[in-house]
N, C-alpha and C. Protein backbone atom coordinates (compact mmCIF):
# COMPACT_ATOMS: atom_id res chain seq x y z
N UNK A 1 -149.21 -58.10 74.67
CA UNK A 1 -150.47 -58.28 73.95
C UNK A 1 -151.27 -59.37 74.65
N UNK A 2 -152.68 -58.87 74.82
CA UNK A 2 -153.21 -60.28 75.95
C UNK A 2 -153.65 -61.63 74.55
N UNK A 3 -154.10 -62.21 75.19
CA UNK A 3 -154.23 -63.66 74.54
C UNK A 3 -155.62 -63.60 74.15
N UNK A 4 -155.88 -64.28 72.81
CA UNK A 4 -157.53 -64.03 72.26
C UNK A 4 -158.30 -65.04 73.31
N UNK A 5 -157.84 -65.85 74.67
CA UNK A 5 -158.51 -66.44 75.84
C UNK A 5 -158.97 -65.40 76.70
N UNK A 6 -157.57 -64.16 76.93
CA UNK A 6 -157.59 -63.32 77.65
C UNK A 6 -159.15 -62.58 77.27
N UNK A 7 -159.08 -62.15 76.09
CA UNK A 7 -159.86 -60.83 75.32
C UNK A 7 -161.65 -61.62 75.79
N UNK A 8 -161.67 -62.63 74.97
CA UNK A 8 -163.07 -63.04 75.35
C UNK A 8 -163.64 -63.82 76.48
N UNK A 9 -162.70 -63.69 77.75
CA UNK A 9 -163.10 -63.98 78.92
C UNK A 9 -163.81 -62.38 79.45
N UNK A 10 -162.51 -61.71 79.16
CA UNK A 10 -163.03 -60.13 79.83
C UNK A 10 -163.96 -59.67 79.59
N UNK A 11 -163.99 -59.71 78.03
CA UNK A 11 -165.44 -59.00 77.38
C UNK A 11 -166.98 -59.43 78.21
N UNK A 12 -166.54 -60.74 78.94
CA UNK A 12 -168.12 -61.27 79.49
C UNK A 12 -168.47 -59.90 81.24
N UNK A 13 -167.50 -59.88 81.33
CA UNK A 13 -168.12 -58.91 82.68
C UNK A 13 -166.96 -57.14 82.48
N UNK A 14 -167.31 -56.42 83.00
CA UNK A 14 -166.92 -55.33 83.21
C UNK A 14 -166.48 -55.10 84.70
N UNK A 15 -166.51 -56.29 85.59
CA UNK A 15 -165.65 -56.33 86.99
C UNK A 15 -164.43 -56.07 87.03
N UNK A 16 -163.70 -55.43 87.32
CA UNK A 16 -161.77 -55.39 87.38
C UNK A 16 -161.70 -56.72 87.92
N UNK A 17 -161.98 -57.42 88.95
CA UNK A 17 -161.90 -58.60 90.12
C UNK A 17 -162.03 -59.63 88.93
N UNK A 18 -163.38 -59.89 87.96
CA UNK A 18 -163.37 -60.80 87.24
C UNK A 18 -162.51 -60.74 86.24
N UNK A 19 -161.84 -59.69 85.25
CA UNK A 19 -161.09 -59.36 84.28
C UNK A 19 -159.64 -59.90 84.67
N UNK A 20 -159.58 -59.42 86.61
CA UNK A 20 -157.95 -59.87 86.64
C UNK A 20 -157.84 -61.63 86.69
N UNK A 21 -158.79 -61.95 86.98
CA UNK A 21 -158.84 -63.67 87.11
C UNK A 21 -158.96 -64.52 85.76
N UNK A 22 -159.71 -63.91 84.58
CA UNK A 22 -159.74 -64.07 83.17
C UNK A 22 -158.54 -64.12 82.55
N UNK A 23 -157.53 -63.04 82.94
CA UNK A 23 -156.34 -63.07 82.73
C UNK A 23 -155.21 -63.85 83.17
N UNK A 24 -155.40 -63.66 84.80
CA UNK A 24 -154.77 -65.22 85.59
C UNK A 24 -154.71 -66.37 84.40
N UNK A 25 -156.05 -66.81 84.39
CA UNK A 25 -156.58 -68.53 83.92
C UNK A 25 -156.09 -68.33 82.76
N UNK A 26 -155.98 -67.44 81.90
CA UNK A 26 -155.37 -67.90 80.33
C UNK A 26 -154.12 -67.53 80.17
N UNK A 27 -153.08 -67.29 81.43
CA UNK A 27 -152.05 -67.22 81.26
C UNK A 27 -151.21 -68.64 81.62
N UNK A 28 -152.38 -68.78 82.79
CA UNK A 28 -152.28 -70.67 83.45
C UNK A 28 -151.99 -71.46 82.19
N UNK A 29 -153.63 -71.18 81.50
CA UNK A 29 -153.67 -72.15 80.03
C UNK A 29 -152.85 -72.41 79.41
N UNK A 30 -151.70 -71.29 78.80
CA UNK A 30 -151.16 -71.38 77.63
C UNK A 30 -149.39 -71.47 78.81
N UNK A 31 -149.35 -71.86 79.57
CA UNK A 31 -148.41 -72.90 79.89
C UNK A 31 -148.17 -74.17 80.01
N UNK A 32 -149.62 -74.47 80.11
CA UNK A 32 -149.43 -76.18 79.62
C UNK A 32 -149.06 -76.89 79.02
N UNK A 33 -148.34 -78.22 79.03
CA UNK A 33 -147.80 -78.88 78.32
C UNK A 33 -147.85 -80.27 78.56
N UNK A 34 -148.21 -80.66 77.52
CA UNK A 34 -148.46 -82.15 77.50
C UNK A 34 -147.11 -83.03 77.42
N UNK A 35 -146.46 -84.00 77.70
CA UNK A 35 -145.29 -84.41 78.10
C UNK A 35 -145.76 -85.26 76.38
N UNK A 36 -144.44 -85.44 75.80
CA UNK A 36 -144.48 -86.21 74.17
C UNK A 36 -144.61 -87.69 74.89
N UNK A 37 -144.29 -87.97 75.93
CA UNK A 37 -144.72 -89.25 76.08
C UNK A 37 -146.26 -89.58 76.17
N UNK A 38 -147.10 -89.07 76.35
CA UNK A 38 -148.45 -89.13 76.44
C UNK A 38 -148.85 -88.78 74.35
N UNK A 39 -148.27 -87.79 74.17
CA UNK A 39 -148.66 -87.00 72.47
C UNK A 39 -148.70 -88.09 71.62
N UNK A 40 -146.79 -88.40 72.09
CA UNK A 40 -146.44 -89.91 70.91
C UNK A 40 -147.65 -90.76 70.14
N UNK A 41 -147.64 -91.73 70.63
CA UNK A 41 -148.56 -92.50 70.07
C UNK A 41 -149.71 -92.19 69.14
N UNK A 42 -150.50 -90.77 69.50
CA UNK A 42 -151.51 -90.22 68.99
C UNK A 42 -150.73 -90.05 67.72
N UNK A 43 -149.65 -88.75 68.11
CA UNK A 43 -149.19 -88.48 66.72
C UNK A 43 -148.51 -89.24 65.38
N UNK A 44 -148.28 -90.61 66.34
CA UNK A 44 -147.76 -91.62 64.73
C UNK A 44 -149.10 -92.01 64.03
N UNK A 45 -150.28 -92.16 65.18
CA UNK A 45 -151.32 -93.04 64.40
C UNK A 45 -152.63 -91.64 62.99
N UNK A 46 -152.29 -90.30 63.58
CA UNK A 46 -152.23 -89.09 62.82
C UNK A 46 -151.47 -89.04 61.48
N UNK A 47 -150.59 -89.15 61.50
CA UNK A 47 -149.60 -88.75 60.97
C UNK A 47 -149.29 -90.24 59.71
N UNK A 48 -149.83 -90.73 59.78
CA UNK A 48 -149.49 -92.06 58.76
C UNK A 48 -151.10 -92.43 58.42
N UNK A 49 -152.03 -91.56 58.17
CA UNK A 49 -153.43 -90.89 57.96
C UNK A 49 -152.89 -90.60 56.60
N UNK A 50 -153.83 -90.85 55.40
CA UNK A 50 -153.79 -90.39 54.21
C UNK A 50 -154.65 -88.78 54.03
N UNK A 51 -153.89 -88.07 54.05
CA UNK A 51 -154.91 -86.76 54.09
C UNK A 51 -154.87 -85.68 53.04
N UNK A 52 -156.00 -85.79 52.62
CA UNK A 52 -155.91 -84.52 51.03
C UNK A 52 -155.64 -83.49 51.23
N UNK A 53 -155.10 -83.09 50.10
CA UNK A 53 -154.17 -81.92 50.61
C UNK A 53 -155.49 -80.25 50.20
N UNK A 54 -156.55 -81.05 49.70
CA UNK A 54 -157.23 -79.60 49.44
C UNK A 54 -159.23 -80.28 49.46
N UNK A 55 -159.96 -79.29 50.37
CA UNK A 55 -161.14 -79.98 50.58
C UNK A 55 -162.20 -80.38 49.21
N UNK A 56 -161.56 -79.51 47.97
CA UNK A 56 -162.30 -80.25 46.80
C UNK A 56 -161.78 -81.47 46.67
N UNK A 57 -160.40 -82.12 47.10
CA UNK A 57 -160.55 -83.58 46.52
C UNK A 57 -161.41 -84.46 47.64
N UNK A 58 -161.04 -83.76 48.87
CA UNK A 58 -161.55 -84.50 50.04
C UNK A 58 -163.49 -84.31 49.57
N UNK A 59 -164.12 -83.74 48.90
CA UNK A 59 -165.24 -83.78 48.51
C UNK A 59 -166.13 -84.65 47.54
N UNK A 60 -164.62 -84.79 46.74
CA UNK A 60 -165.20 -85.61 45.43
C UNK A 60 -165.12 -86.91 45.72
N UNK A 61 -164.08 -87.13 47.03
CA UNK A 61 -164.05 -88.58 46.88
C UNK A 61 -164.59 -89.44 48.16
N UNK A 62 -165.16 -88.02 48.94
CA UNK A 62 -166.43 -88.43 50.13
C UNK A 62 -167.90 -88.42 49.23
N UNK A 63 -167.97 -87.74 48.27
CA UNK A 63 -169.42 -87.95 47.47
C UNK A 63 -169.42 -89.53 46.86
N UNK A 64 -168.03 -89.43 46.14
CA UNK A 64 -167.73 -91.03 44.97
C UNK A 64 -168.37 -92.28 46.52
N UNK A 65 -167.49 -92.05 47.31
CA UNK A 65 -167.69 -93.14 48.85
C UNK A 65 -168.65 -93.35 49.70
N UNK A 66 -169.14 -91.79 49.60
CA UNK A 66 -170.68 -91.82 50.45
C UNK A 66 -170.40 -91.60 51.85
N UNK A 67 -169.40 -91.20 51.90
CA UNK A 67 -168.74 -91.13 53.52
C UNK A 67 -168.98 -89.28 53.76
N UNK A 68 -168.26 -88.96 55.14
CA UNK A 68 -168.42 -87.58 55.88
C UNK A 68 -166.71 -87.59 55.89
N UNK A 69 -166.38 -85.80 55.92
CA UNK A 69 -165.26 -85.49 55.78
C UNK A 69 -165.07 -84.94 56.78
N UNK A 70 -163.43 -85.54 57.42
CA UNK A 70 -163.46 -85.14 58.80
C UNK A 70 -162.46 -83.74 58.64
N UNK A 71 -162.58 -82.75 59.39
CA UNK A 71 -161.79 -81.59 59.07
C UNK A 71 -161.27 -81.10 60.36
N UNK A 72 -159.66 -81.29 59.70
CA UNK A 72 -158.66 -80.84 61.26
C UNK A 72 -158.09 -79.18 61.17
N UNK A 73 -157.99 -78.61 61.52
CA UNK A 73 -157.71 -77.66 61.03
C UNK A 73 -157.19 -77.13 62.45
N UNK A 74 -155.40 -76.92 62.25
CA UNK A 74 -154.66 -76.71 63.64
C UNK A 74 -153.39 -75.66 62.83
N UNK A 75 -152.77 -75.05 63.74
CA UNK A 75 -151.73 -74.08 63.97
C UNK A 75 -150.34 -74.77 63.91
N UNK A 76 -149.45 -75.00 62.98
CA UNK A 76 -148.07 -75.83 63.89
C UNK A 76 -148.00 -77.10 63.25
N UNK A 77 -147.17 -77.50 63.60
CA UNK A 77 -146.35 -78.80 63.07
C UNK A 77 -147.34 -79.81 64.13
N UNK A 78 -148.21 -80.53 63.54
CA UNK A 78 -148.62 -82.01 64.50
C UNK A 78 -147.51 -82.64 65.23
N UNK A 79 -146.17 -82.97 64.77
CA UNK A 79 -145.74 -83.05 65.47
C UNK A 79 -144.81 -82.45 66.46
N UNK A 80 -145.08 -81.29 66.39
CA UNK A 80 -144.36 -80.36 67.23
C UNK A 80 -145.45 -80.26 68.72
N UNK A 81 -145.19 -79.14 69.40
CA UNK A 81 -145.93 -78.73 70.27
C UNK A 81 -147.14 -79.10 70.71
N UNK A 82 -148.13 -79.77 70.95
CA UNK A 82 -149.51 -79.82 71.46
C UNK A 82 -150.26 -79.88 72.60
């Protein structure tokens, strides 16, 4: 199954030449890996973040504060994989 990187690279040209290189690069992509020694740090200072568990409270209590609601919205364990 190609990768939703794969799908909307191709869709931009109808070249075979550009389609096979679209495919190349997002197969490149999704081998990357960030070493946890670089992640670490990010993820303790994440992760010990008070974060609501549903965007109506995160609403009521950015209106009560007067503040902006920041919205993460990811796949996976934060601290797993990234």
């Amino acid at each position: 199954m190609p990768s939703p990187v794969t799908l909307t690279l191709e869709s931009i040209s109808a070249d075979p030449e550009e389609k096979a290189r679209a495919r190349k690069e997002a197969r490149e992509f999704f081998k990357l890996k960030v070493p946890v020694r670089v992640t670490a740090p990010a993820m303790r200072k994440v992760t010990k973040l008070r974060w609501h568990k549903t965007l109506a409270k995160a609403s009521i209590r950015a209106r009560a504060e007067k503040k902006a609601i920041l919205w993460i919205q990811a796949l996976g364990d934060l601290k797993g994989f990234t």
